[in-house]
PDB file of N, CA and C in Angstrom:
ATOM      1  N   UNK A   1       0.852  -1.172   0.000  1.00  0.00           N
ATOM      2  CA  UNK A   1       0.000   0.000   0.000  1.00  0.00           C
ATOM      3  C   UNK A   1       0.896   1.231   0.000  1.00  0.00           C
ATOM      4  N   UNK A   2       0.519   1.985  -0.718  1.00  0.00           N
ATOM      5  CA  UNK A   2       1.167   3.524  -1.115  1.00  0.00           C
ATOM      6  C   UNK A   2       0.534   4.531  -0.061  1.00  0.00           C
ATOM      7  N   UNK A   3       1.243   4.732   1.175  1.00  0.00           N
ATOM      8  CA  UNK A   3       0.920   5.613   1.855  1.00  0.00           C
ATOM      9  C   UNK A   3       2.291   6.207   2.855  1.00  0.00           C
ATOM     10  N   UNK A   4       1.742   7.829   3.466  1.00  0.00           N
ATOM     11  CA  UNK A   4       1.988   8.324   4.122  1.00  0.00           C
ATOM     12  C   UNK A   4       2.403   8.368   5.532  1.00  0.00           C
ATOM     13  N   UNK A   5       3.552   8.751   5.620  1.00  0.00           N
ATOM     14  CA  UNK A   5       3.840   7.465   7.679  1.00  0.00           C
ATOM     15  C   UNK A   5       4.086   8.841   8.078  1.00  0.00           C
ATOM     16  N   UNK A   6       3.782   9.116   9.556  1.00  0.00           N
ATOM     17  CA  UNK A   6       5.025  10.033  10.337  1.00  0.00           C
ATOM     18  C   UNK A   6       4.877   9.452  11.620  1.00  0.00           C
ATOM     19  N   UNK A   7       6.326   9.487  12.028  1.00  0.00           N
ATOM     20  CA  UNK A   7       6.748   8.857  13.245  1.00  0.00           C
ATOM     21  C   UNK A   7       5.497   9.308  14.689  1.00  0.00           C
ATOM     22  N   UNK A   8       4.811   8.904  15.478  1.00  0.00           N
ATOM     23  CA  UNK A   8       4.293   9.293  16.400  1.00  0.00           C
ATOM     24  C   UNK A   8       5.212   9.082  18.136  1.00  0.00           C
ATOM     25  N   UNK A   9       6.199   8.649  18.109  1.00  0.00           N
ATOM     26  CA  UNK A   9       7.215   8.824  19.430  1.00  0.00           C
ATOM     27  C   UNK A   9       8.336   9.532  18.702  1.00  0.00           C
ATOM     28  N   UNK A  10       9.475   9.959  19.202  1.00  0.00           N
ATOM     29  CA  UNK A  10      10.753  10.248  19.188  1.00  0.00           C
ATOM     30  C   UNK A  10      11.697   9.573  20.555  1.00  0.00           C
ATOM     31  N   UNK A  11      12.556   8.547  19.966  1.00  0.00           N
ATOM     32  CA  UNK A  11      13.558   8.085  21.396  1.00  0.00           C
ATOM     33  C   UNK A  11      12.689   7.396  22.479  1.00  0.00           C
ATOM     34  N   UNK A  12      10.883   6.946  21.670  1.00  0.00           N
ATOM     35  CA  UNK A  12      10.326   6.108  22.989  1.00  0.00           C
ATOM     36  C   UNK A  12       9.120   7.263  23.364  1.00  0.00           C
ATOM     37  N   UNK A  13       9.556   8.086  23.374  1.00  0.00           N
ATOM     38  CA  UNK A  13       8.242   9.284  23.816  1.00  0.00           C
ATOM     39  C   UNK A  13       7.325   9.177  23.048  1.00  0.00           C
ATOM     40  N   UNK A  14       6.405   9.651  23.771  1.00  0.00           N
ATOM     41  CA  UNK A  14       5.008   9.921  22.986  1.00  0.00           C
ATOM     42  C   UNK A  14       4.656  11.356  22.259  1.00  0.00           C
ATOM     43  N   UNK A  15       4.653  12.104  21.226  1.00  0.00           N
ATOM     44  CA  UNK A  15       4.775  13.347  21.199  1.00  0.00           C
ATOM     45  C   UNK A  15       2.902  13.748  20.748  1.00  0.00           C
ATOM     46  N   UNK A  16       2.907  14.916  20.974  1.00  0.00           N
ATOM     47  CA  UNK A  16       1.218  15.447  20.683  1.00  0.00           C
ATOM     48  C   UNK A  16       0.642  15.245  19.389  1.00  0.00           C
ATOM     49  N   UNK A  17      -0.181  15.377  19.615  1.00  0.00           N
ATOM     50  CA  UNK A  17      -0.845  15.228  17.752  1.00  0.00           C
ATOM     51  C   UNK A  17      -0.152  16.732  16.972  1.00  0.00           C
ATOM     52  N   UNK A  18      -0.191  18.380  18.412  1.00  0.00           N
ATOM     53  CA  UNK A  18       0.266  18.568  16.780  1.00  0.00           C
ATOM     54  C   UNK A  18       1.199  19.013  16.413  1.00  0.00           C
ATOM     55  N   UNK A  19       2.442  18.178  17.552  1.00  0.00           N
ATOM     56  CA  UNK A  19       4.343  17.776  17.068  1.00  0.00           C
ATOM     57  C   UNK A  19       4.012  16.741  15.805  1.00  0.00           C
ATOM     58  N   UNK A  20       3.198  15.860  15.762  1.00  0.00           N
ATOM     59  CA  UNK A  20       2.998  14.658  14.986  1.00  0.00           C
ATOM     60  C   UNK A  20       2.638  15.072  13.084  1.00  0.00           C
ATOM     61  N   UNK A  21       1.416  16.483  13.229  1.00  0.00           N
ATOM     62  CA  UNK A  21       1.119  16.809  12.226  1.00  0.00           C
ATOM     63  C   UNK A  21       1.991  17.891  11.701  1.00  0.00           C
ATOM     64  N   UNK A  22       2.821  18.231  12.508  1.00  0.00           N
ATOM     65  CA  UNK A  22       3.742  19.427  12.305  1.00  0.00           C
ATOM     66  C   UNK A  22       4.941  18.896  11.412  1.00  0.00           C
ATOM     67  N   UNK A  23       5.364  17.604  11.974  1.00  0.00           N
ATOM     68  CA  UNK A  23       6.205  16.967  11.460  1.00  0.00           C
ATOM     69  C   UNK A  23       6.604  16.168   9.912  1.00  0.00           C
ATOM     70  N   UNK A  24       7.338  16.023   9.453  1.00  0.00           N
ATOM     71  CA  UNK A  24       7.447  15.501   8.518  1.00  0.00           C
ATOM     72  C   UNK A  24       6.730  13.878   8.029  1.00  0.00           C
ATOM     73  N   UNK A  25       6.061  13.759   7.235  1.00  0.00           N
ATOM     74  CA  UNK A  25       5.482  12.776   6.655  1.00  0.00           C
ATOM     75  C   UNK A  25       6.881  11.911   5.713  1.00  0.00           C
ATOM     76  N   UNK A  26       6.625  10.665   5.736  1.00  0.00           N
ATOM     77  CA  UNK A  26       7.657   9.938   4.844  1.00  0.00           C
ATOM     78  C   UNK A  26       6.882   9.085   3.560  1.00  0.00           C
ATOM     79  N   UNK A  27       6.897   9.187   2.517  1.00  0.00           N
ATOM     80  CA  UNK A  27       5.844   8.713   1.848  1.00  0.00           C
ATOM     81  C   UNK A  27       6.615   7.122   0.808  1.00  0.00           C
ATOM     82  N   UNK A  28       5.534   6.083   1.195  1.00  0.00           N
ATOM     83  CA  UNK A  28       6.837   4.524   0.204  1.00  0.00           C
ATOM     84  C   UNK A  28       5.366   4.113   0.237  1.00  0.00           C
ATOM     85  N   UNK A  29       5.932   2.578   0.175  1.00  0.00           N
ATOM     86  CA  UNK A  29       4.926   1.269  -0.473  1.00  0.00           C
ATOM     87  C   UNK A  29       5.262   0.702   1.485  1.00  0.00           C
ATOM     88  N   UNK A  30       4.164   1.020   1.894  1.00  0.00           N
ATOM     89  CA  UNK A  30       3.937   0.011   3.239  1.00  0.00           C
ATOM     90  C   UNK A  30       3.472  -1.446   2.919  1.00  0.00           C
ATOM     91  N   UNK A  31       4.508  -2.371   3.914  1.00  0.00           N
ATOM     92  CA  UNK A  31       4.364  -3.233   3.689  1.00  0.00           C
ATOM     93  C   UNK A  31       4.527  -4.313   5.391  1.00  0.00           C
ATOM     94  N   UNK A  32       3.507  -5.120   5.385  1.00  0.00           N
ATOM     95  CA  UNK A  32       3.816  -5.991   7.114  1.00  0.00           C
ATOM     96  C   UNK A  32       3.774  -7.369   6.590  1.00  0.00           C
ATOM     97  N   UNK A  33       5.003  -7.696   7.090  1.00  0.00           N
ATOM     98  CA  UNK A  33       5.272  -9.258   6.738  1.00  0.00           C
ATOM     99  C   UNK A  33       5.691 -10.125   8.364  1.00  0.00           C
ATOM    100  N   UNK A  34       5.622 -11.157   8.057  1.00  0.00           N
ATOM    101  CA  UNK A  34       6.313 -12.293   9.179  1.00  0.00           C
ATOM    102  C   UNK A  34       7.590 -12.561   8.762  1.00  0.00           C
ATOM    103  N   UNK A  35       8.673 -12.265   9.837  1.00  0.00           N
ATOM    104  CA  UNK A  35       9.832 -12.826   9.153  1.00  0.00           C
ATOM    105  C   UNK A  35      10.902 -12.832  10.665  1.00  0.00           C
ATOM    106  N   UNK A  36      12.243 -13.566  10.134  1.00  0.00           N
ATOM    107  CA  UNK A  36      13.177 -13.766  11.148  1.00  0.00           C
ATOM    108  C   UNK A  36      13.641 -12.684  11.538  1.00  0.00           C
ATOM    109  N   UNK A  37      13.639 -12.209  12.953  1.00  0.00           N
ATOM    110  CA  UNK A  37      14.351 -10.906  13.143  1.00  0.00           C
ATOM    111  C   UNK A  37      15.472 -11.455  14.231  1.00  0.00           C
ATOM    112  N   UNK A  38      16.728 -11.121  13.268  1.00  0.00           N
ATOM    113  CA  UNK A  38      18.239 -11.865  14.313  1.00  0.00           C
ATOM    114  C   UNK A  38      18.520 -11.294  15.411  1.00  0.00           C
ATOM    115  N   UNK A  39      17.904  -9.761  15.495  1.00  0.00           N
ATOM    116  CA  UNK A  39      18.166  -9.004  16.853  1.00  0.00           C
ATOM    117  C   UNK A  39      17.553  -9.592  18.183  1.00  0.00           C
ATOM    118  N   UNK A  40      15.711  -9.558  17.626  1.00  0.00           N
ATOM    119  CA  UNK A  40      15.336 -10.494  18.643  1.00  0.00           C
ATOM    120  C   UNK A  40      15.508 -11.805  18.769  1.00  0.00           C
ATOM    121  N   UNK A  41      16.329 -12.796  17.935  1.00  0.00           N
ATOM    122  CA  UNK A  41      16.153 -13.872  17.802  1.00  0.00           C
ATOM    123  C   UNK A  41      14.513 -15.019  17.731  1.00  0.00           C
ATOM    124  N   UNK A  42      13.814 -14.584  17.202  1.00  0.00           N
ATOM    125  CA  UNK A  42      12.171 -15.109  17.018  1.00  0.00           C
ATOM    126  C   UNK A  42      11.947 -14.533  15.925  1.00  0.00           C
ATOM    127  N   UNK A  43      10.788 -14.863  15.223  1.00  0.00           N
ATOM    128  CA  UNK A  43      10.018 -14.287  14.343  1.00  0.00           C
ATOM    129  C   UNK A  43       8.912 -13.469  14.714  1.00  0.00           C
ATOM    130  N   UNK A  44       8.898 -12.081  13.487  1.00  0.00           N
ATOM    131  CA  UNK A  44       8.234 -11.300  14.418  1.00  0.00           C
ATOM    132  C   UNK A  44       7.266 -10.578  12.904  1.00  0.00           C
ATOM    133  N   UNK A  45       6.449  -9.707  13.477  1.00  0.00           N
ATOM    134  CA  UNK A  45       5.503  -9.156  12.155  1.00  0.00           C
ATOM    135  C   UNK A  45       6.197  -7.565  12.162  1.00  0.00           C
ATOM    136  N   UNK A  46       6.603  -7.403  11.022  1.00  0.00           N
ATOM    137  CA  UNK A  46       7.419  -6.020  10.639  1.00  0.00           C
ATOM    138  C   UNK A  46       6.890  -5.837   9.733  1.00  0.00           C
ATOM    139  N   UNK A  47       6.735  -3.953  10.017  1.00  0.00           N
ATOM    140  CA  UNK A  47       6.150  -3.132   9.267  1.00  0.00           C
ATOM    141  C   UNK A  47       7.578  -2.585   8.145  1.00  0.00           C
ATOM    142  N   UNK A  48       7.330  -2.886   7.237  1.00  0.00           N
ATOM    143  CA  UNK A  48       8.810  -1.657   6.527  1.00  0.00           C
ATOM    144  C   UNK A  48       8.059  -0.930   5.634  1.00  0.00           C
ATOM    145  N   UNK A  49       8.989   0.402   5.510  1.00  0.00           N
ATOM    146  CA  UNK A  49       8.301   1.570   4.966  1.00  0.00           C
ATOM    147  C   UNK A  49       9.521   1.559   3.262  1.00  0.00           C
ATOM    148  N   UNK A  50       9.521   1.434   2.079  1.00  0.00           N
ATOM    149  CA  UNK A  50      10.071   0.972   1.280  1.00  0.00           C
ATOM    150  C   UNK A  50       9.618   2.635   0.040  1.00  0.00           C
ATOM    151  N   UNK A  51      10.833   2.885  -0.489  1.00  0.00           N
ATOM    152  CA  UNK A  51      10.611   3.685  -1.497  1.00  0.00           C
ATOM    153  C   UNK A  51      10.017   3.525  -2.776  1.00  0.00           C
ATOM    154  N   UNK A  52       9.177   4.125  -3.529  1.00  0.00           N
ATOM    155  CA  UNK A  52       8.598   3.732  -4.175  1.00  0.00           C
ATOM    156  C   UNK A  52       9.253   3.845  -5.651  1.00  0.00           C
ATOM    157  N   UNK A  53      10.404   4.094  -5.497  1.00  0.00           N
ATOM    158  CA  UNK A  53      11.143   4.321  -6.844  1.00  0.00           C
ATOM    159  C   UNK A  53      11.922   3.231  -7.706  1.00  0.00           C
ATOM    160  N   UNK A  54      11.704   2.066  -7.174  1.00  0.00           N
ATOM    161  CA  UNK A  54      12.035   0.989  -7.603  1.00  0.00           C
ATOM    162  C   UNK A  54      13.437   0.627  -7.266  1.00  0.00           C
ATOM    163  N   UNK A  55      13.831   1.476  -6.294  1.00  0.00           N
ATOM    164  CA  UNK A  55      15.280   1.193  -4.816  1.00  0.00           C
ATOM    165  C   UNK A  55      15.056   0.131  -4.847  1.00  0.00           C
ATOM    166  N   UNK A  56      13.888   0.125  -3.811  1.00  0.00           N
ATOM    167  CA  UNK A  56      13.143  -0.449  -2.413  1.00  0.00           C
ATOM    168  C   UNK A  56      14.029  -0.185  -1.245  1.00  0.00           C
ATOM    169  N   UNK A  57      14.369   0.978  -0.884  1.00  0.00           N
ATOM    170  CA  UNK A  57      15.059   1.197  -0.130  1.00  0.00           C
ATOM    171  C   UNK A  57      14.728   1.542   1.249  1.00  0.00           C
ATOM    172  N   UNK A  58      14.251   1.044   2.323  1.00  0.00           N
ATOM    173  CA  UNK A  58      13.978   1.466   3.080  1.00  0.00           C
ATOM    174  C   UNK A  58      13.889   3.232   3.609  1.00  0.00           C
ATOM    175  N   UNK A  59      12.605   3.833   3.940  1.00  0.00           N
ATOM    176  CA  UNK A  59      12.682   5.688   3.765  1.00  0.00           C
ATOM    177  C   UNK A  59      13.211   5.275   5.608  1.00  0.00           C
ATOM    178  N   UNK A  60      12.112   4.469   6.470  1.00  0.00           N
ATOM    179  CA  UNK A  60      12.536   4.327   8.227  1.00  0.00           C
ATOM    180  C   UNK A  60      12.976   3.364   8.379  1.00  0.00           C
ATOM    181  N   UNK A  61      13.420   3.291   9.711  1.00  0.00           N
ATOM    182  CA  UNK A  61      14.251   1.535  10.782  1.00  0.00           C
ATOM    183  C   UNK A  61      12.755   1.358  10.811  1.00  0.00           C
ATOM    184  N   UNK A  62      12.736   0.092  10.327  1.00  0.00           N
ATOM    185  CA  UNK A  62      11.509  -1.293  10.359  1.00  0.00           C
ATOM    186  C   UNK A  62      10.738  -0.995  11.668  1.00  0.00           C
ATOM    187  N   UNK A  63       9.684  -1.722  11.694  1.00  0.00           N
ATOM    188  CA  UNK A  63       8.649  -1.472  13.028  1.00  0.00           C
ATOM    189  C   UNK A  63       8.784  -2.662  13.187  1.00  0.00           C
ATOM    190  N   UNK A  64       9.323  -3.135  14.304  1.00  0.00           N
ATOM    191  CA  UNK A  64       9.033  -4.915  14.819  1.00  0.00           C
ATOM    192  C   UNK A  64       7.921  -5.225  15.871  1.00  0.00           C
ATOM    193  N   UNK A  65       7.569  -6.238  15.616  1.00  0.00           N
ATOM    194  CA  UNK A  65       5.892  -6.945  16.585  1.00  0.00           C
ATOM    195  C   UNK A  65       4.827  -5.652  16.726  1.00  0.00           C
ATOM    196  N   UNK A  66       5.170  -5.672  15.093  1.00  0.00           N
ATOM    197  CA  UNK A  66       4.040  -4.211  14.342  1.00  0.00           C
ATOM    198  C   UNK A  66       2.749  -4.792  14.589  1.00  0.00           C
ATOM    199  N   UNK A  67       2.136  -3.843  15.446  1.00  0.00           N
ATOM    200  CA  UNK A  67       0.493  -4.424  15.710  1.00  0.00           C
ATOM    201  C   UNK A  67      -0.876  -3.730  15.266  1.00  0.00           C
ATOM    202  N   UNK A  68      -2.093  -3.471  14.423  1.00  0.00           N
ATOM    203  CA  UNK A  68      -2.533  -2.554  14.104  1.00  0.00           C
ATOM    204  C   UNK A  68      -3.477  -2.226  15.763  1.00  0.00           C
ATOM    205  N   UNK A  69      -3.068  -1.009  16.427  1.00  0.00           N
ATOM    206  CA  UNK A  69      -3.792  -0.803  17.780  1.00  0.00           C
ATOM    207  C   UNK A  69      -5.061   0.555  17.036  1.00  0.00           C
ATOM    208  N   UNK A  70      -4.806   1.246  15.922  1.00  0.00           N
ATOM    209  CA  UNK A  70      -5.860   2.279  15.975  1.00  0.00           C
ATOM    210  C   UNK A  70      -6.546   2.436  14.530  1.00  0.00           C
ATOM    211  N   UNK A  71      -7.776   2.276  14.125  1.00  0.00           N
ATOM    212  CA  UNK A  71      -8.263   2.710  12.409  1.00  0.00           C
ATOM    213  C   UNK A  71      -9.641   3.387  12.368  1.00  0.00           C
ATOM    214  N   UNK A  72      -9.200   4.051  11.565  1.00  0.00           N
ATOM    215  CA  UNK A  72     -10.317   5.455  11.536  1.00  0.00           C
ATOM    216  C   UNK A  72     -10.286   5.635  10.076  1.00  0.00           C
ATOM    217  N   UNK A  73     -11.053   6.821   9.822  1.00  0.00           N
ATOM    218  CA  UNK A  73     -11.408   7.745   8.821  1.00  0.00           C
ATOM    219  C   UNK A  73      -9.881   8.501   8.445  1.00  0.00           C
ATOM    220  N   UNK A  74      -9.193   8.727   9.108  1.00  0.00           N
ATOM    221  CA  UNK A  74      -7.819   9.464   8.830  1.00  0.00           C
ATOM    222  C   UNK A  74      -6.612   8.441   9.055  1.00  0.00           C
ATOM    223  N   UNK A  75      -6.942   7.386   8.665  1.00  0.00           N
ATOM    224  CA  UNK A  75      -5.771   6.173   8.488  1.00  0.00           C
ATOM    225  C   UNK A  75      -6.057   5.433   9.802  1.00  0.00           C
ATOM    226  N   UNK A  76      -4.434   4.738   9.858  1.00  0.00           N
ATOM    227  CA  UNK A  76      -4.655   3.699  11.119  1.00  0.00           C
ATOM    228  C   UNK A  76      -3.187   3.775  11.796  1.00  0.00           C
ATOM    229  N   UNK A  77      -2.951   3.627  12.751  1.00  0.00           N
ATOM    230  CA  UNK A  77      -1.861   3.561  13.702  1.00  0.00           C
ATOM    231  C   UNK A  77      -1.168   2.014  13.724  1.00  0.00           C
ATOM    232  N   UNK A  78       0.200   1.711  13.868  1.00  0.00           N
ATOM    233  CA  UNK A  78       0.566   0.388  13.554  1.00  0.00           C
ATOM    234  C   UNK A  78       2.044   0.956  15.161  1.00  0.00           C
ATOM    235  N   UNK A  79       1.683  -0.209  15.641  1.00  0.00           N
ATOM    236  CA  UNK A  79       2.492  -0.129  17.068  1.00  0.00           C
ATOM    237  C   UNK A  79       3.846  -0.912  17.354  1.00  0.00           C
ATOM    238  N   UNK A  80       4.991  -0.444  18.083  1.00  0.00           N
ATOM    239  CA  UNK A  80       5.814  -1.639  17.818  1.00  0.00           C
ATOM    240  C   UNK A  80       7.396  -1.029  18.549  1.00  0.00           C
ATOM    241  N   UNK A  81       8.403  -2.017  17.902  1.00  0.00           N
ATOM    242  CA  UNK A  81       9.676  -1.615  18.522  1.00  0.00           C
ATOM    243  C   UNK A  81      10.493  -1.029  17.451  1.00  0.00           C
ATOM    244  N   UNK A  82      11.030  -0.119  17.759  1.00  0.00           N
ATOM    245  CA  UNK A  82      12.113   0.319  16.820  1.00  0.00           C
ATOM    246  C   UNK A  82      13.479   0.283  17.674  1.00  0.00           C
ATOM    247  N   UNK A  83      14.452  -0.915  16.721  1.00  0.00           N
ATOM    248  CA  UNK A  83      15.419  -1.358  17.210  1.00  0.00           C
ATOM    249  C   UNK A  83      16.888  -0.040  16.352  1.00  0.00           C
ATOM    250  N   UNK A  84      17.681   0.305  17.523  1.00  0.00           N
ATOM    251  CA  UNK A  84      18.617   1.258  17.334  1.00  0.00           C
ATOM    252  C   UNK A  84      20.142   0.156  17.802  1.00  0.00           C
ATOM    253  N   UNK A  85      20.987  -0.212  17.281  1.00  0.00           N
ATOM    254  CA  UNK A  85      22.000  -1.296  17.883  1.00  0.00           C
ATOM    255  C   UNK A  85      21.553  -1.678  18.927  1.00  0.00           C
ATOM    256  N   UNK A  86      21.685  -2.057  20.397  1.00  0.00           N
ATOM    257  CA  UNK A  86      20.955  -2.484  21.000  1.00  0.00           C
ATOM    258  C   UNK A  86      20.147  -2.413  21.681  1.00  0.00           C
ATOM    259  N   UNK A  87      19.594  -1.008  21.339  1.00  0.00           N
ATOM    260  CA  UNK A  87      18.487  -0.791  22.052  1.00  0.00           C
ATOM    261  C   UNK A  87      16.815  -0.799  21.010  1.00  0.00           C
ATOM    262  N   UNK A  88      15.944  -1.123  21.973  1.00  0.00           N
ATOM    263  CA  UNK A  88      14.985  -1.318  21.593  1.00  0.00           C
ATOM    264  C   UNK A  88      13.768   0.072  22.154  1.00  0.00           C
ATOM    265  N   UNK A  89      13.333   0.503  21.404  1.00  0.00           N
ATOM    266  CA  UNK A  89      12.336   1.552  22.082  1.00  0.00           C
ATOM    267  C   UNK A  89      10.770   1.426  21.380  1.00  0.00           C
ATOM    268  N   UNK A  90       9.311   2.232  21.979  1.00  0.00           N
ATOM    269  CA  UNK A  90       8.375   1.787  21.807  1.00  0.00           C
ATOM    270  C   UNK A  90       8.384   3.012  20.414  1.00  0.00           C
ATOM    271  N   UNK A  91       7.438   2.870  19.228  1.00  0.00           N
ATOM    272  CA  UNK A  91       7.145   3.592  17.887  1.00  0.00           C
ATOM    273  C   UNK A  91       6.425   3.501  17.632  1.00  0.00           C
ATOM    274  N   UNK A  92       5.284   4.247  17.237  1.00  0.00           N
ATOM    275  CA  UNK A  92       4.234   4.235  16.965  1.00  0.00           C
ATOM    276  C   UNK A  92       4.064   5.168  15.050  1.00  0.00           C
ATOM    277  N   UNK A  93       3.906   4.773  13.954  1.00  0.00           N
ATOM    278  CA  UNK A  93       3.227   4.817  12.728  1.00  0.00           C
ATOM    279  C   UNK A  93       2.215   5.346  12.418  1.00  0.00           C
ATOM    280  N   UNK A  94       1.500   6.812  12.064  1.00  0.00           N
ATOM    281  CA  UNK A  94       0.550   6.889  11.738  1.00  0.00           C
ATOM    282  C   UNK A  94       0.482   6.996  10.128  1.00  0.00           C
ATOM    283  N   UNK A  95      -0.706   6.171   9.680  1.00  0.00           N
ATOM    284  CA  UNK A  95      -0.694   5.594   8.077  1.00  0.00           C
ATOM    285  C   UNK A  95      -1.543   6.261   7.515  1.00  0.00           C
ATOM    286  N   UNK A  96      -1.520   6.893   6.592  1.00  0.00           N
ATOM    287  CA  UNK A  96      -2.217   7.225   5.759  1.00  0.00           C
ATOM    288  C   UNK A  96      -2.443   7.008   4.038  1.00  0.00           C
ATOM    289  N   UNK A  97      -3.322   6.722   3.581  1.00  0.00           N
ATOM    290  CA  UNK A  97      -3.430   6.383   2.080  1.00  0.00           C
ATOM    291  C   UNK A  97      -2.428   7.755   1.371  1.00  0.00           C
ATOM    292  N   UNK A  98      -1.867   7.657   0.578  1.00  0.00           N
ATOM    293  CA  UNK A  98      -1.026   8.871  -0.493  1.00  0.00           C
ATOM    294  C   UNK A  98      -1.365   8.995  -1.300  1.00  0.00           C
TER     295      UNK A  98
END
C-alpha cells in the first residue's frame, strides 16, 4: 500500500498530535510481513516503509511486533519496537493512504 507514515514517538516518547502533524510525513509502499528478526532472535511481524522508486530502499528503521492498535477515517496507527544497535524503544506509525 502507497501511503503516508510520520513517526508518532521520538527516542520512545510519545509526542502530541500537533508535534505529529507538524512533522514531517515519509511517503513509500507500506508493507507488514512475518519474518526472522536476528536481533530479537524469534520471528516477528514487521512493518517496513520501502521507497517507491524501484530502490526499495527502506525511507525508516523497520517497526518490529508491528500491531494494528488504531483505524479510523484518517488512516490507522501500527504499534511496535524500533530497534537502534541495541536498544529497543516503543514507535508508533501513523498511516495514511497517499
Amino acid at each position: 500500500m502507497y501511503a503516508a507514515v510520520s513517526l508518532m514517538r521520538d527516542e520512545g516518547r510519545a509526542l502530541d498530535m500537533q508535534q505529529i502533524r507538524a512533522g514531517d510525513s515519509a511517503r513509500g509502499n507500506l508493507i507488514v510481513g512475518h519474518e526472522h528478526v536476528a536481533q530479537l532472535g524469534r520471528y516477528a511481524d514487521v512493518a517496513t516503509l520501502l521507497s517507491g522508486d524501484g530502490a526499495q530502499e527502506p525511507i525508516l528503521p523497520p517497526l518490529y511486533d508491528a500491531r494494528l492498535s488504531h483505524m479510523g477515517t484518517h488512516g490507522f496507527v501500527l504499534t511496535g519496537l524500533s530497534i537502534t544497535g541495541s536498544l529497543a524503544v516503543a514507535q508508533a506509525w501513523w498511516c495514511r493512504p497517499a
